[in-house]
N, C-alpha and C. Protein backbone atom coordinates (compact mmCIF):
# COMPACT_ATOMS: atom_id res chain seq x y z
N UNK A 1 172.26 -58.99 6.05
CA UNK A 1 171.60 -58.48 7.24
C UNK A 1 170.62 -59.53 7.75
N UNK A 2 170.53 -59.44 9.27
CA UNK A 2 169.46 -60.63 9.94
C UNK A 2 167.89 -60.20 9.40
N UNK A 3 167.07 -61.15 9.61
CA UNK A 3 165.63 -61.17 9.37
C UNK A 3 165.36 -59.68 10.57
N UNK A 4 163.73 -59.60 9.98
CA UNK A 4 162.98 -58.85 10.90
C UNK A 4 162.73 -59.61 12.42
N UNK A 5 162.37 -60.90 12.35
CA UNK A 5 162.20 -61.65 13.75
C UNK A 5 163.47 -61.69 14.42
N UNK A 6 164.72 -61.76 14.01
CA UNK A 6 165.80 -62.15 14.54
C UNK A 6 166.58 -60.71 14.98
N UNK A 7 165.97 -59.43 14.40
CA UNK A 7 166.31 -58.07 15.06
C UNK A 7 165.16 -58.18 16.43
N UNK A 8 164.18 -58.22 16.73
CA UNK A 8 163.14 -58.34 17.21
C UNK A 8 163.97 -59.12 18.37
N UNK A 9 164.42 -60.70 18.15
CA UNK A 9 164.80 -61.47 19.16
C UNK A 9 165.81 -60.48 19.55
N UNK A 10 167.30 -60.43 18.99
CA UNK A 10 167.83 -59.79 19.79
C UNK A 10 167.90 -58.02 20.51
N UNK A 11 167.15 -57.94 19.84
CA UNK A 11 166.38 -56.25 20.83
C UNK A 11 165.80 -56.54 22.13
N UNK A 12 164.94 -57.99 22.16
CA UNK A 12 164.45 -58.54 23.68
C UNK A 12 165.13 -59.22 24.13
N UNK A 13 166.52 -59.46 23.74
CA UNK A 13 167.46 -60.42 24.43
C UNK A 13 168.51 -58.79 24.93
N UNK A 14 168.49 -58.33 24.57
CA UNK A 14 169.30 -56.88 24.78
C UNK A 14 168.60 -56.12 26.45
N UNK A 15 167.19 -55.97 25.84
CA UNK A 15 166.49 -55.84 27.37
C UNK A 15 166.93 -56.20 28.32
N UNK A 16 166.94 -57.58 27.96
CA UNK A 16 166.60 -58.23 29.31
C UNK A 16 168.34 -58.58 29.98
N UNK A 17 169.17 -59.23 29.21
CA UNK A 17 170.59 -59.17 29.10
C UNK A 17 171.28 -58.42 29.51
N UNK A 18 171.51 -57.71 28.43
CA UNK A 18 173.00 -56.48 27.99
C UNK A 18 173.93 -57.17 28.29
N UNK A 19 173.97 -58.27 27.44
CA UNK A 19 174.98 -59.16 27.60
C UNK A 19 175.32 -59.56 25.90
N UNK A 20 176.23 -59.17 25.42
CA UNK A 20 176.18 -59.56 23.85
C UNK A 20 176.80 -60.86 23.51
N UNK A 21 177.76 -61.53 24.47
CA UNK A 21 177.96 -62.53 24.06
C UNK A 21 176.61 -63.75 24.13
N UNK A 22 175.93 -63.52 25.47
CA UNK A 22 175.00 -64.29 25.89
C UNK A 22 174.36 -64.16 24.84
N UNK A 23 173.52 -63.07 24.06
CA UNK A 23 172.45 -63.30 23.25
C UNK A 23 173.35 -63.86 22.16
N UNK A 24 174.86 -63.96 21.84
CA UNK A 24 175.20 -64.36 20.42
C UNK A 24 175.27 -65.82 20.93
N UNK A 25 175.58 -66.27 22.02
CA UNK A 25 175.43 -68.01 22.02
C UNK A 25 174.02 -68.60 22.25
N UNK A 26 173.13 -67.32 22.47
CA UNK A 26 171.63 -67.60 22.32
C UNK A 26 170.73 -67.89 20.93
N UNK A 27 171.31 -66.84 19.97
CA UNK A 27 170.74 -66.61 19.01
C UNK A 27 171.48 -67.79 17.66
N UNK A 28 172.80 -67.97 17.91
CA UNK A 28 173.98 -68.42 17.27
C UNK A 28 174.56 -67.51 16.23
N UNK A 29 174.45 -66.79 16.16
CA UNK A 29 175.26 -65.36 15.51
C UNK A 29 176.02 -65.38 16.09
N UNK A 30 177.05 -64.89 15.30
CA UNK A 30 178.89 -63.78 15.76
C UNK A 30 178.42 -62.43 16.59
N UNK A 31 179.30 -62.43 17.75
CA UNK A 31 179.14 -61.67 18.50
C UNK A 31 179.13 -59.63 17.66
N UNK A 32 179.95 -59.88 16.37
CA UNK A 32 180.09 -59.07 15.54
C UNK A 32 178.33 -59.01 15.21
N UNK A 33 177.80 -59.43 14.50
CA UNK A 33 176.77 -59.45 14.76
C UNK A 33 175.63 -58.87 15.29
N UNK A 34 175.99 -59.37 16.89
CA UNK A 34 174.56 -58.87 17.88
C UNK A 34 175.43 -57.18 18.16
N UNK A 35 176.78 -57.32 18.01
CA UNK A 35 177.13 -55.68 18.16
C UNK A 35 176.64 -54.57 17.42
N UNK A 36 176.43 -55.07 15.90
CA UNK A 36 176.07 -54.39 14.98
C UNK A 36 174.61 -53.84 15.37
N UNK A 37 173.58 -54.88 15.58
CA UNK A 37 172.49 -54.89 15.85
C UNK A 37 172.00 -53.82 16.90
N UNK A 38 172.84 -54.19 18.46
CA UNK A 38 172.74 -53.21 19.14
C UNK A 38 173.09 -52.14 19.37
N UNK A 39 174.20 -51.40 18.15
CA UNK A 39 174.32 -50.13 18.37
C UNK A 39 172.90 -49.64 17.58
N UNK A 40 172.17 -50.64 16.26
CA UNK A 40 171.03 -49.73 15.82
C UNK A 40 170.14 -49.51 16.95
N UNK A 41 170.06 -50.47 17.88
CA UNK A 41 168.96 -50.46 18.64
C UNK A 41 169.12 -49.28 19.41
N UNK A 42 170.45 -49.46 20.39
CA UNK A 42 170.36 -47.79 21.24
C UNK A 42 170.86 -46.73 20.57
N UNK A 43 170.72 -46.46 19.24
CA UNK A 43 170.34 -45.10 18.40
C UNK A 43 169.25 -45.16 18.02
N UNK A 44 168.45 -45.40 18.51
CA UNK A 44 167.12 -45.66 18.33
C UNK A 44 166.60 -45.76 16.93
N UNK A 45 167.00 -46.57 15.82
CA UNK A 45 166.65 -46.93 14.72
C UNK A 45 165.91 -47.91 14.74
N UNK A 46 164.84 -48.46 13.76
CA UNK A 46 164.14 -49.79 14.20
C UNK A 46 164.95 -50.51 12.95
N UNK A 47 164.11 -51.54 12.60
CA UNK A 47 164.68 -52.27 11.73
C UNK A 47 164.88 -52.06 10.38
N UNK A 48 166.25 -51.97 9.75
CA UNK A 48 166.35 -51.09 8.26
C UNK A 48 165.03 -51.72 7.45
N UNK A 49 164.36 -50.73 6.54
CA UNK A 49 163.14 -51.23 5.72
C UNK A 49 163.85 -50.47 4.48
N UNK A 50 163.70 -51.75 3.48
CA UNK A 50 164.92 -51.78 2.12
C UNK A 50 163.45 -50.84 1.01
N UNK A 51 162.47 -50.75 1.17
CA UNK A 51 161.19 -50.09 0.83
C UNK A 51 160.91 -51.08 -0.16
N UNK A 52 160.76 -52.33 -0.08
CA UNK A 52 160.45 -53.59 -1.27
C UNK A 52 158.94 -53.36 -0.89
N UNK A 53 158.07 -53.83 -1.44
CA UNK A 53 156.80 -54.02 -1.27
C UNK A 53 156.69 -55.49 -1.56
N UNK A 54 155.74 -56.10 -1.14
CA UNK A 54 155.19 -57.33 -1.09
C UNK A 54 154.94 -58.28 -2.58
N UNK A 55 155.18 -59.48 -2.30
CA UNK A 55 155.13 -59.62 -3.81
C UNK A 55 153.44 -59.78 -4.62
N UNK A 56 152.86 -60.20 -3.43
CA UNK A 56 151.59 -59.92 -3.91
C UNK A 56 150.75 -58.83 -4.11
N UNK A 57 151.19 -57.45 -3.92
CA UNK A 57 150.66 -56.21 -4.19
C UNK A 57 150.99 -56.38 -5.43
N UNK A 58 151.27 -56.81 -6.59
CA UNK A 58 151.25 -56.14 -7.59
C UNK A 58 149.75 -56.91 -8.22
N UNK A 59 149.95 -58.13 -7.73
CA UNK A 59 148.60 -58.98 -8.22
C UNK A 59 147.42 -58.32 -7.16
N UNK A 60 147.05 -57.86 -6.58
CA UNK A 60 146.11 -57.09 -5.74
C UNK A 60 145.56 -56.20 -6.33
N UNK A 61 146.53 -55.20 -7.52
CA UNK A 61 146.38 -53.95 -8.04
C UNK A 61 145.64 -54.61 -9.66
N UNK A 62 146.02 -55.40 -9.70
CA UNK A 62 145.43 -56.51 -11.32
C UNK A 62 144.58 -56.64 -11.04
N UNK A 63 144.00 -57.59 -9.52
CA UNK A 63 142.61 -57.89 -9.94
C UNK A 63 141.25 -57.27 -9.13
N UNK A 64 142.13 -55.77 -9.20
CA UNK A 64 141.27 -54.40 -9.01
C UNK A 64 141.26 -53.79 -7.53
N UNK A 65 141.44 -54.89 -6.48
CA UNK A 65 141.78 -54.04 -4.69
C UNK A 65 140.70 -54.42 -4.49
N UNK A 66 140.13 -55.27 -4.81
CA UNK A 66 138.48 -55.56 -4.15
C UNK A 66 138.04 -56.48 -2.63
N UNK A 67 139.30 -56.91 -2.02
CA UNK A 67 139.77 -57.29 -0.55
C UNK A 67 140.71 -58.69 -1.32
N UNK A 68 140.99 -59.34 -0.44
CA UNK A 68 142.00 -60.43 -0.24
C UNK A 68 140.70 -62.05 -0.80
N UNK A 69 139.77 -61.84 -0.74
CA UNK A 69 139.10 -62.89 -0.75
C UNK A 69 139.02 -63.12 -2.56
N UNK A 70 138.63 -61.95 -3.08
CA UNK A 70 138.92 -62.38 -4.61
C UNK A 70 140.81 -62.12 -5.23
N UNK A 71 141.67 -61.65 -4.67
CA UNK A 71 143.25 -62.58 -4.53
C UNK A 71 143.25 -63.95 -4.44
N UNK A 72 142.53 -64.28 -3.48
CA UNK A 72 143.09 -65.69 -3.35
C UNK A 72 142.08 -66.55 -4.11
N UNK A 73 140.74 -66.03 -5.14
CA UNK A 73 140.15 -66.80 -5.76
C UNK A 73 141.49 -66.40 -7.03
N UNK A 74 141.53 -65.48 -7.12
CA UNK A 74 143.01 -65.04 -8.49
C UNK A 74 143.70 -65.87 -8.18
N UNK A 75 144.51 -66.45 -7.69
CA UNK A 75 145.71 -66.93 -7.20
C UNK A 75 145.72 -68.57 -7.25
N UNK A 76 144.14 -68.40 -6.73
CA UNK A 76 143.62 -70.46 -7.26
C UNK A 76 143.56 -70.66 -8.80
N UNK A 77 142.67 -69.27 -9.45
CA UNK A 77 142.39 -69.75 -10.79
C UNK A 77 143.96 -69.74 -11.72
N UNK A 78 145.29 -68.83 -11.20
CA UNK A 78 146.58 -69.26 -11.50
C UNK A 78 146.87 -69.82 -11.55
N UNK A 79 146.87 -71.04 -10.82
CA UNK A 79 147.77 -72.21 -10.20
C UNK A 79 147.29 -73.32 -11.29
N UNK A 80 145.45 -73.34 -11.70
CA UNK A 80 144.94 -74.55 -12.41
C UNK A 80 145.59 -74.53 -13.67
């Protein structure tokens, strides 16, 4: 399946278009492809979400949720 930006592009190439070959020699995808894409779009689905969470939430929850500023002191003292 395409990225989140590349559903995004062709949902605003769909707008403006409704032309599927145009956005597939736009985007360079198979016209199979931008078809797939745009039937999610006019059934009004947004973009499939696989429910992964981020890979840094699990280190967020380690070094207690105390904002992003002591993460990324975690994340320096990792690396040394």
């Amino acid at each position: 399946m395409i990225g989140v930006a590349m559903f995004t592009t062709i949902k605003t190439l769909w707008e403006k278009h409704k032309k599927k070959t145009v956005i597939a020699e736009l985007t360079g995808h198979d016209w199979k492809t931008v078809s797939k894409v745009v039937k999610m779009i006019e059934s009004g689905a947004g973009y499939p979400d696989n429910g992964s969470t981020y890979a840094v939430e699990p280190l967020f929850h380690r070094v207690g949720g105390n904002g992003l500023d002591d993460l990324g002191h975690f994340l320096f003292e990792q690396r040394r």
